[in-house]
Protein backbone atom coordinates (compact mmCIF):
# COMPACT_ATOMS: atom_id res chain seq x y z
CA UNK A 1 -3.59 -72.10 -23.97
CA UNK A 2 -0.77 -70.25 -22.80
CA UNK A 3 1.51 -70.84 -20.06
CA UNK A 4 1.82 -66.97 -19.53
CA UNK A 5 -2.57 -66.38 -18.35
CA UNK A 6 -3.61 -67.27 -15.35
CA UNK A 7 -4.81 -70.84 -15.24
CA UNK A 8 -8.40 -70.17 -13.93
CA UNK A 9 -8.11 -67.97 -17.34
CA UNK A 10 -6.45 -70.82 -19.23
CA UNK A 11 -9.44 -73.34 -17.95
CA UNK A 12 -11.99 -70.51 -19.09
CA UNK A 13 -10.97 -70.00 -22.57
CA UNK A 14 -10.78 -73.56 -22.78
CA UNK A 15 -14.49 -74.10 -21.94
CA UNK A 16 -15.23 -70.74 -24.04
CA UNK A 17 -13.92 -72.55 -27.16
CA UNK A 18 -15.67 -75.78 -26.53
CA UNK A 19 -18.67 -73.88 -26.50
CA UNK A 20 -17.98 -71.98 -29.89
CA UNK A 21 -17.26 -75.15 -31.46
CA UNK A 22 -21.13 -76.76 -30.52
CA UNK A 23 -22.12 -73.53 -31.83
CA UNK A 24 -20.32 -73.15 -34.89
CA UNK A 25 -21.69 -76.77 -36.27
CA UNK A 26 -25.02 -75.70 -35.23
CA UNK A 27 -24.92 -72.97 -37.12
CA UNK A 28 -24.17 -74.83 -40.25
CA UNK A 29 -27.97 -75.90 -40.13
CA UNK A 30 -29.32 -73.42 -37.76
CA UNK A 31 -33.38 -74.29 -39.01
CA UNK A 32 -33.14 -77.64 -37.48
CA UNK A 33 -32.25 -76.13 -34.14
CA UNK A 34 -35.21 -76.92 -31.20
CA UNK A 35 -35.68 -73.70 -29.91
CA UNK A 36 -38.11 -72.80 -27.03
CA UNK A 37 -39.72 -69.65 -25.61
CA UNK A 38 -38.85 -68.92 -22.06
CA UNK A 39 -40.99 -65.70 -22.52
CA UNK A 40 -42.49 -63.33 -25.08
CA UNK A 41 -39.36 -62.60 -27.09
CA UNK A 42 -36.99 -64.46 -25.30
CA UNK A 43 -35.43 -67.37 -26.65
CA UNK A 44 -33.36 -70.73 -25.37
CA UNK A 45 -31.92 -73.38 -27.92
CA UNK A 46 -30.81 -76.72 -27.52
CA UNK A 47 -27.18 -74.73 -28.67
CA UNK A 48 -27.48 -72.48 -25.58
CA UNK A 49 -28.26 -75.75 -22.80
CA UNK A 50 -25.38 -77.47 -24.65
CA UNK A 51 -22.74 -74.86 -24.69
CA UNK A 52 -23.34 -74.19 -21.61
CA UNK A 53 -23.05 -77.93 -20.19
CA UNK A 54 -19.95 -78.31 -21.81
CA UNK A 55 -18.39 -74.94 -20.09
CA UNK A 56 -19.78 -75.63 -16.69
CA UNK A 57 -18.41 -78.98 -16.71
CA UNK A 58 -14.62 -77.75 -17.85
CA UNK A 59 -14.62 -75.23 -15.65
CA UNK A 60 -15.97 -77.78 -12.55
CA UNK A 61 -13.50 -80.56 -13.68
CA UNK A 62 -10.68 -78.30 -13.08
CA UNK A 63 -12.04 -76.81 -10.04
CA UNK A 64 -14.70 -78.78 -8.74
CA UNK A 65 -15.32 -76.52 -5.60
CA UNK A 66 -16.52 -73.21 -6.99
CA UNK A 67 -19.46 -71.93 -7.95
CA UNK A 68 -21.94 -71.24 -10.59
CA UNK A 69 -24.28 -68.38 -11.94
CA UNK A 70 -25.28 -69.67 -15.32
CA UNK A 71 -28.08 -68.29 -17.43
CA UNK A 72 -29.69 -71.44 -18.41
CA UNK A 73 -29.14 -73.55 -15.45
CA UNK A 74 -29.16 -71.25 -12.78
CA UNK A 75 -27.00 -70.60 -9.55
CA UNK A 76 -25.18 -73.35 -8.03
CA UNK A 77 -24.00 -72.67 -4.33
CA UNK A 78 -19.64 -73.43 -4.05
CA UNK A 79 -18.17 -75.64 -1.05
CA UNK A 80 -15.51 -75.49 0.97
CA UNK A 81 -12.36 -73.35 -0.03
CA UNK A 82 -13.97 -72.68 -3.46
CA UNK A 83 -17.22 -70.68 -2.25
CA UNK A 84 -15.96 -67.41 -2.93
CA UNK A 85 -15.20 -68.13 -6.34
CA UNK A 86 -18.26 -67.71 -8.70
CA UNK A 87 -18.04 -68.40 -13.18
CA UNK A 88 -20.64 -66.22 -14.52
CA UNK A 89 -21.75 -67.47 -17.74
CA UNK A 90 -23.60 -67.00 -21.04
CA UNK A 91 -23.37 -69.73 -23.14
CA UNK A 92 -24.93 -67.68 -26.10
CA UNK A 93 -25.30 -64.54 -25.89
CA UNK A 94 -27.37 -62.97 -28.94
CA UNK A 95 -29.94 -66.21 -29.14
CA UNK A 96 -31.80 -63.97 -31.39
CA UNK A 97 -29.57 -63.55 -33.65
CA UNK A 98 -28.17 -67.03 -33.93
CA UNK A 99 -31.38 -68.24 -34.14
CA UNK A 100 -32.18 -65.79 -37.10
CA UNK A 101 -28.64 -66.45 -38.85
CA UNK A 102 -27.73 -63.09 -37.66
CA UNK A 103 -23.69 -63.80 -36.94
CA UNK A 104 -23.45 -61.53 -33.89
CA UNK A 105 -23.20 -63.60 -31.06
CA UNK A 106 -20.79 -64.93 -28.32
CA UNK A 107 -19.56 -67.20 -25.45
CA UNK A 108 -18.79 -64.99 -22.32
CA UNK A 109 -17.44 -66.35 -19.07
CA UNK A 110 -16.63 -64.06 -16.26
CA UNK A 111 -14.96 -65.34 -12.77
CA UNK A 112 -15.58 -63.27 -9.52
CA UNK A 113 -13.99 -63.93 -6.64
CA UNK A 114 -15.16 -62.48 -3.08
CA UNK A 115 -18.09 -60.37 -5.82
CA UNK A 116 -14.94 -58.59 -7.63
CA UNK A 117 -14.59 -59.79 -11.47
CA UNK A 118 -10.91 -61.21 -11.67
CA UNK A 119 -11.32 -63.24 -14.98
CA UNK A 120 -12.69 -62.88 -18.38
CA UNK A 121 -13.36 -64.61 -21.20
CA UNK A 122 -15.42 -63.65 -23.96
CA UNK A 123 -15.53 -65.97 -27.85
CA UNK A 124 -16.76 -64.86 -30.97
CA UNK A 125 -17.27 -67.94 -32.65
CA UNK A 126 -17.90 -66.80 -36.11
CA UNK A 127 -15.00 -64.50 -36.42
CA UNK A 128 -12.81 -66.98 -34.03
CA UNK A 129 -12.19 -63.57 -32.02
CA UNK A 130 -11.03 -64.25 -28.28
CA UNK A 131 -11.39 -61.53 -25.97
CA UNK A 132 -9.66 -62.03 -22.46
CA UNK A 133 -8.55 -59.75 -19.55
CA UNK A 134 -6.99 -60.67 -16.06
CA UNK A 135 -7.88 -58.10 -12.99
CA UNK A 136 -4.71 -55.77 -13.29
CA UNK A 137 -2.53 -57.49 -16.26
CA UNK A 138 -4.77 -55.73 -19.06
CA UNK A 139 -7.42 -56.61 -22.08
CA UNK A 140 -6.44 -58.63 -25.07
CA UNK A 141 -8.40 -59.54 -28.71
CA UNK A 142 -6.84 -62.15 -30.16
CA UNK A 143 -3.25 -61.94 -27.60
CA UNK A 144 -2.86 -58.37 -28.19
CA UNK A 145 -3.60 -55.48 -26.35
CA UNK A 146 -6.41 -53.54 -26.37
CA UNK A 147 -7.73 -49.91 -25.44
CA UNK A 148 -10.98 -48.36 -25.54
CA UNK A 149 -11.00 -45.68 -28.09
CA UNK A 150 -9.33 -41.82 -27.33
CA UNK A 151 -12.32 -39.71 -28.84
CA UNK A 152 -12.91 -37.27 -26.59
CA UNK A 153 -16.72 -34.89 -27.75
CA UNK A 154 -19.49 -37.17 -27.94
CA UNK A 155 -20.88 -35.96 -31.47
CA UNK A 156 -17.99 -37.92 -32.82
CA UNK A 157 -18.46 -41.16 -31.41
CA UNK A 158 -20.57 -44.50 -32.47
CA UNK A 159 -22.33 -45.91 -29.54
CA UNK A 160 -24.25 -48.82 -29.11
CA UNK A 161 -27.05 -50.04 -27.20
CA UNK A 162 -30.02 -52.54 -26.73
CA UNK A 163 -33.71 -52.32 -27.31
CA UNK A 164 -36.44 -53.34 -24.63
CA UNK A 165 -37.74 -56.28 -25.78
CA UNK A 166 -39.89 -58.38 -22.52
CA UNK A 167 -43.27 -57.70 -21.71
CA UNK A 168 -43.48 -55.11 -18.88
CA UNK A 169 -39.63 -53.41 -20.53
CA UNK A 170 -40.39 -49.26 -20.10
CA UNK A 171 -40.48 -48.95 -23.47
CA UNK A 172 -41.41 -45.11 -22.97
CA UNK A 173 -38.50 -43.62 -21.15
CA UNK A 174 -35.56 -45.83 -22.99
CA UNK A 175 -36.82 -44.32 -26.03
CA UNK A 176 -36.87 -40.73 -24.43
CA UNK A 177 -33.11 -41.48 -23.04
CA UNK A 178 -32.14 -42.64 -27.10
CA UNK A 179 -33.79 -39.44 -28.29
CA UNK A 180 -31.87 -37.51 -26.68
CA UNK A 181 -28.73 -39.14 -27.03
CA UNK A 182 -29.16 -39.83 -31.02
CA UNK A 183 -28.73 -35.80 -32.01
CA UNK A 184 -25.66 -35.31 -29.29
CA UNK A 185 -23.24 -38.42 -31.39
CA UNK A 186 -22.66 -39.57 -35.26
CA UNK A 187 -24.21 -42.85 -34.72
CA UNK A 188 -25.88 -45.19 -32.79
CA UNK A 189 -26.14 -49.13 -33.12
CA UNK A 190 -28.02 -52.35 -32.15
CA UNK A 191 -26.27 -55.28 -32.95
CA UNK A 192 -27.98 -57.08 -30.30
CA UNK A 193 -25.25 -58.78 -27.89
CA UNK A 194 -24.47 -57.09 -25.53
CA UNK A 195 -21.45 -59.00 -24.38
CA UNK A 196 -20.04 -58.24 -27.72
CA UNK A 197 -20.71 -54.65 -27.70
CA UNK A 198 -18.93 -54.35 -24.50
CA UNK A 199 -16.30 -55.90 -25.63
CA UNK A 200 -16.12 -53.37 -28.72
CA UNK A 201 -16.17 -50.58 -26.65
CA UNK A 202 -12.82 -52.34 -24.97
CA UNK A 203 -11.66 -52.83 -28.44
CA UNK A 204 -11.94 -49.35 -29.52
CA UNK A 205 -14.30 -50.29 -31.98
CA UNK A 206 -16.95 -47.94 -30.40
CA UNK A 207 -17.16 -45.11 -28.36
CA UNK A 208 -19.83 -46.42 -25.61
CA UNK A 209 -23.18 -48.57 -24.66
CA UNK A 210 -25.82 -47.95 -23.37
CA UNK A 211 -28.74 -50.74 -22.16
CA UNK A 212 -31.25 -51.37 -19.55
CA UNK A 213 -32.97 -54.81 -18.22
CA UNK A 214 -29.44 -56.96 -18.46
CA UNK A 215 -28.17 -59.69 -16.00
CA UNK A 216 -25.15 -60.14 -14.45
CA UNK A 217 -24.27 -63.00 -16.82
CA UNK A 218 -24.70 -60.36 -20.18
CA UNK A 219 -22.42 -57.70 -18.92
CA UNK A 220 -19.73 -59.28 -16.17
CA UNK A 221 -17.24 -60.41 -18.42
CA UNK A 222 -17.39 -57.43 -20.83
CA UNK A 223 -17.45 -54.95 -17.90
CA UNK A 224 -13.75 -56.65 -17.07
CA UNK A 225 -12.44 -55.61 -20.59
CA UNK A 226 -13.91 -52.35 -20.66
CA UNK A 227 -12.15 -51.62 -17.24
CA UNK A 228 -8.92 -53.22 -18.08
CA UNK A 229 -8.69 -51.58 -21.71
CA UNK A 230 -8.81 -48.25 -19.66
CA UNK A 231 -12.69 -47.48 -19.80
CA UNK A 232 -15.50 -47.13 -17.07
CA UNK A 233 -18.53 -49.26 -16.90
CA UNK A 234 -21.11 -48.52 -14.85
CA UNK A 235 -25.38 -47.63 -13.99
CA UNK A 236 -26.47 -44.78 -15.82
CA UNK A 237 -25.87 -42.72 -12.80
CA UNK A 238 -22.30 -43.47 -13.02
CA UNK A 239 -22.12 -45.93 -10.08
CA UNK A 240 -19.75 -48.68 -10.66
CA UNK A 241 -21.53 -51.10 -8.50
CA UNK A 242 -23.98 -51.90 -11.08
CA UNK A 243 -23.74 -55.49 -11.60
CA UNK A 244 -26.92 -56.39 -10.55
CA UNK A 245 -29.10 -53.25 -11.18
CA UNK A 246 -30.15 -54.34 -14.64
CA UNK A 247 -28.80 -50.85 -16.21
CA UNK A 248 -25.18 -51.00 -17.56
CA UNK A 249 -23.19 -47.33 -19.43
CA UNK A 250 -19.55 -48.10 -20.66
CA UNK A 251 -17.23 -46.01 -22.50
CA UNK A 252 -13.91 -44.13 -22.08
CA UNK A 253 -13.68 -41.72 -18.73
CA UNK A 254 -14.54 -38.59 -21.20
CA UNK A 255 -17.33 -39.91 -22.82
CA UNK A 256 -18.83 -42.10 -19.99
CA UNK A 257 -19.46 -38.78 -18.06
CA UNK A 258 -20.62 -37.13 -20.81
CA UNK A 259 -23.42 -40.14 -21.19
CA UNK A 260 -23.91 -39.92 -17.33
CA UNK A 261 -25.16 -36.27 -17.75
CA UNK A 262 -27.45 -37.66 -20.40
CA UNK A 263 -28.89 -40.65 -19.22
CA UNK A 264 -28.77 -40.11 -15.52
CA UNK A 265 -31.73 -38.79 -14.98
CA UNK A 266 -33.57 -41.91 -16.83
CA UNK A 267 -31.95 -44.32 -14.82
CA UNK A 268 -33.84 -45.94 -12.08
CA UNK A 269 -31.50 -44.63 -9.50
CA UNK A 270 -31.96 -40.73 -10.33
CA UNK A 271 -33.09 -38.59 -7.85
CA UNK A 272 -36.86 -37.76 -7.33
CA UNK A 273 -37.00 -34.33 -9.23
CA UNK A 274 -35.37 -35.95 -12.28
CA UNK A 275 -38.10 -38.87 -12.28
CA UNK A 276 -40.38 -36.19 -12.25
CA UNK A 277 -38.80 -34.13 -15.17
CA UNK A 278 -38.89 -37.59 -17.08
CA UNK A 279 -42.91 -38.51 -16.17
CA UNK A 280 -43.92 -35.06 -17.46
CA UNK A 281 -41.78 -35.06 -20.64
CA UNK A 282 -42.87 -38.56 -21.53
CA UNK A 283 -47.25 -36.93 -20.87
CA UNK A 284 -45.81 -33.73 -23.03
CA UNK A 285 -46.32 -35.11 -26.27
CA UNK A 286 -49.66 -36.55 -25.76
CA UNK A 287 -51.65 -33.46 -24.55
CA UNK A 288 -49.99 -31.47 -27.14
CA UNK A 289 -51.09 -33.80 -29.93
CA UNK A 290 -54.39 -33.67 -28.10
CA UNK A 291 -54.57 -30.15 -28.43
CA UNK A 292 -53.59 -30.03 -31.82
CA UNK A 293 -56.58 -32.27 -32.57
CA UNK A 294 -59.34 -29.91 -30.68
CA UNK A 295 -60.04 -27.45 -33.18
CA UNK A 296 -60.75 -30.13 -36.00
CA UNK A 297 -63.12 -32.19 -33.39
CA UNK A 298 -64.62 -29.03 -32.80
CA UNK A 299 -65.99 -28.02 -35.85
CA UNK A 300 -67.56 -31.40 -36.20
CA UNK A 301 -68.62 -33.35 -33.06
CA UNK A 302 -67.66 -33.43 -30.13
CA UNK A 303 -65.18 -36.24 -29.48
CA UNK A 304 -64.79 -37.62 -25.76
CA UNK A 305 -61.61 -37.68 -24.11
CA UNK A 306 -59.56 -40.27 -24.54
CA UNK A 307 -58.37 -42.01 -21.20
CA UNK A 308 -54.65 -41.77 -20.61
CA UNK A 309 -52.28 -43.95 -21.69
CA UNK A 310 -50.82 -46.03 -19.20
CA UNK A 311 -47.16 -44.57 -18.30
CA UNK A 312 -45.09 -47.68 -18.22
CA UNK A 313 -41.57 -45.36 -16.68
CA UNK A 314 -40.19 -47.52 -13.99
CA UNK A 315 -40.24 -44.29 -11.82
């Protein structure tokens, strides 16, 4: 720890690589790991419940007042003079992966304070990166400084992003936002943390992100080092008070608003006409390949019509 970080930041990245280090021997012999289904496609480990006892009680033996929004464990209400100070945490974020042997996965630990982020920590465990940022005083990988990346036209950059993956995820319209997003840059990614990739676009080592259906806990430390490395994070409307409207955009101030004229109009938040625009695009393809398929039916038998598939846009 360093004398020169704040010591709520010093106490974090404490905890953050106390964590890594549970995680790190469990992934020596990841197949033994107890893991358990909180729903379809969503995974907890023994790993995850551990890290994240061992964070919650570093950070609460230094400062036994404040409060807790943890993704295992749930919310915990601060006392006294502490109450306005919240840790966000993700003990492991990319289960998945680790689960799988995948090595994309970290510790993040945010720290809000009256709802503003003023603290983050974020650990790479298998590449012994730290990522940490103070509100105001910058974002560092590994004690130097980091900026998100100067390109400036979006067919030049490599974004990342996250796939839908719960039961009742609109499926439909993310896939309509990535289509049109895929021709418009060189690449696009899915490593499948999405802490991490946040903290790559801080990094410079992408351009942007893009995701829907994340919780504060995925996204509120790596919105803190987009911000401090000189980026914007925000909904896919471009409003920066998106912590807890399950749609996050980052990137650099020219390419975040060139993603905002993309995606906006998918994002829960878009106006009326655009959810409109987005409904009938998303029927578009269906009654043309129904169409299509007329002339064929007709010169046999006829074929009834099929009933329409169910349109699962959150609009």
């Amino acid at each position: 720890m360093s004398s020169n970080l704040h010591p709520m930041l010093n106490v974090a990245i404490k905890a953050a690589r106390a964590a890594g280090a549970i995680i790190n021997r469990a992934a020596m012999d990841v197949e033994t790991v107890r893991v358990n289904v909180k729903q379809t496609n969503d995974f907890v480990t023994e790993v995850d419940q551990a890290a994240e006892q061992i964070i919650i009680e570093t950070l609460l033996g230094a400062y036994p007042d404040h409060a807790i929004l943890a993704e295992e464990s749930g919310e915990r209400a601060g006392r006294h003079g502490g109450a306005d100070h919240q840790w966000i945490i993700d003990p492991l974020d990319g289960t998945t992966n680790f689960i799988h042997g995948f090595p994309v996965y970290c510790v993040s630990i945010a720290l809000a304070v009256n709802g503003r982020l003023e603290q983050a920590v974020m650990y790479d465990p298998t590449r012994n990166d730290l990522f940490h940022a103070t509100r105001g005083r910058g974002a560092y990988l590994n004690n130097r400084r980091i900026r998100v990346a100067k390109r400036t036209m979006l067919k030049d950059t490599l974004l990342s992003t996250g796939f839908p993956f719960r039961p009742g995820d609109a499926m439909k319209p993310y896939l309509a936002a990535l289509g049109d997003v895929m021709p418009r840059c060189a690449a696009v990614r899915r490593p499948g943390s999405a802490a991490l990739d946040l903290a790559y676009v801080a990094a410079g080592f992408s351009d942007g992100f893009f995701e829907v259906g994340l919780s504060p806990w995925d996204v509120a430390a790596g919105a803190l080092l987009v911000t401090e490395a000189g980026g914007l994070v925000g909904n896919w409307t471009g409003e920066p008070d998106f912590l807890n409207q399950r749609e996050c955009l980052a990137g650099n101030p020219r390419i975040y608003g060139q993603l905002v004229n993309i995606l906006g109009k998918y994002s829960k938040f878009a106006s009326a006409g655009d959810k409109a625009a987005v409904r009938q695009s998303l029927q578009t393809p269906q009654k043309e390949t129904t169409q299509q398929a007329e002339p064929a039916a007709a010169a046999t038998a006829p074929v009834p019509s099929a009933a329409p598939e169910a349109d699962d846009a959150p609009f």
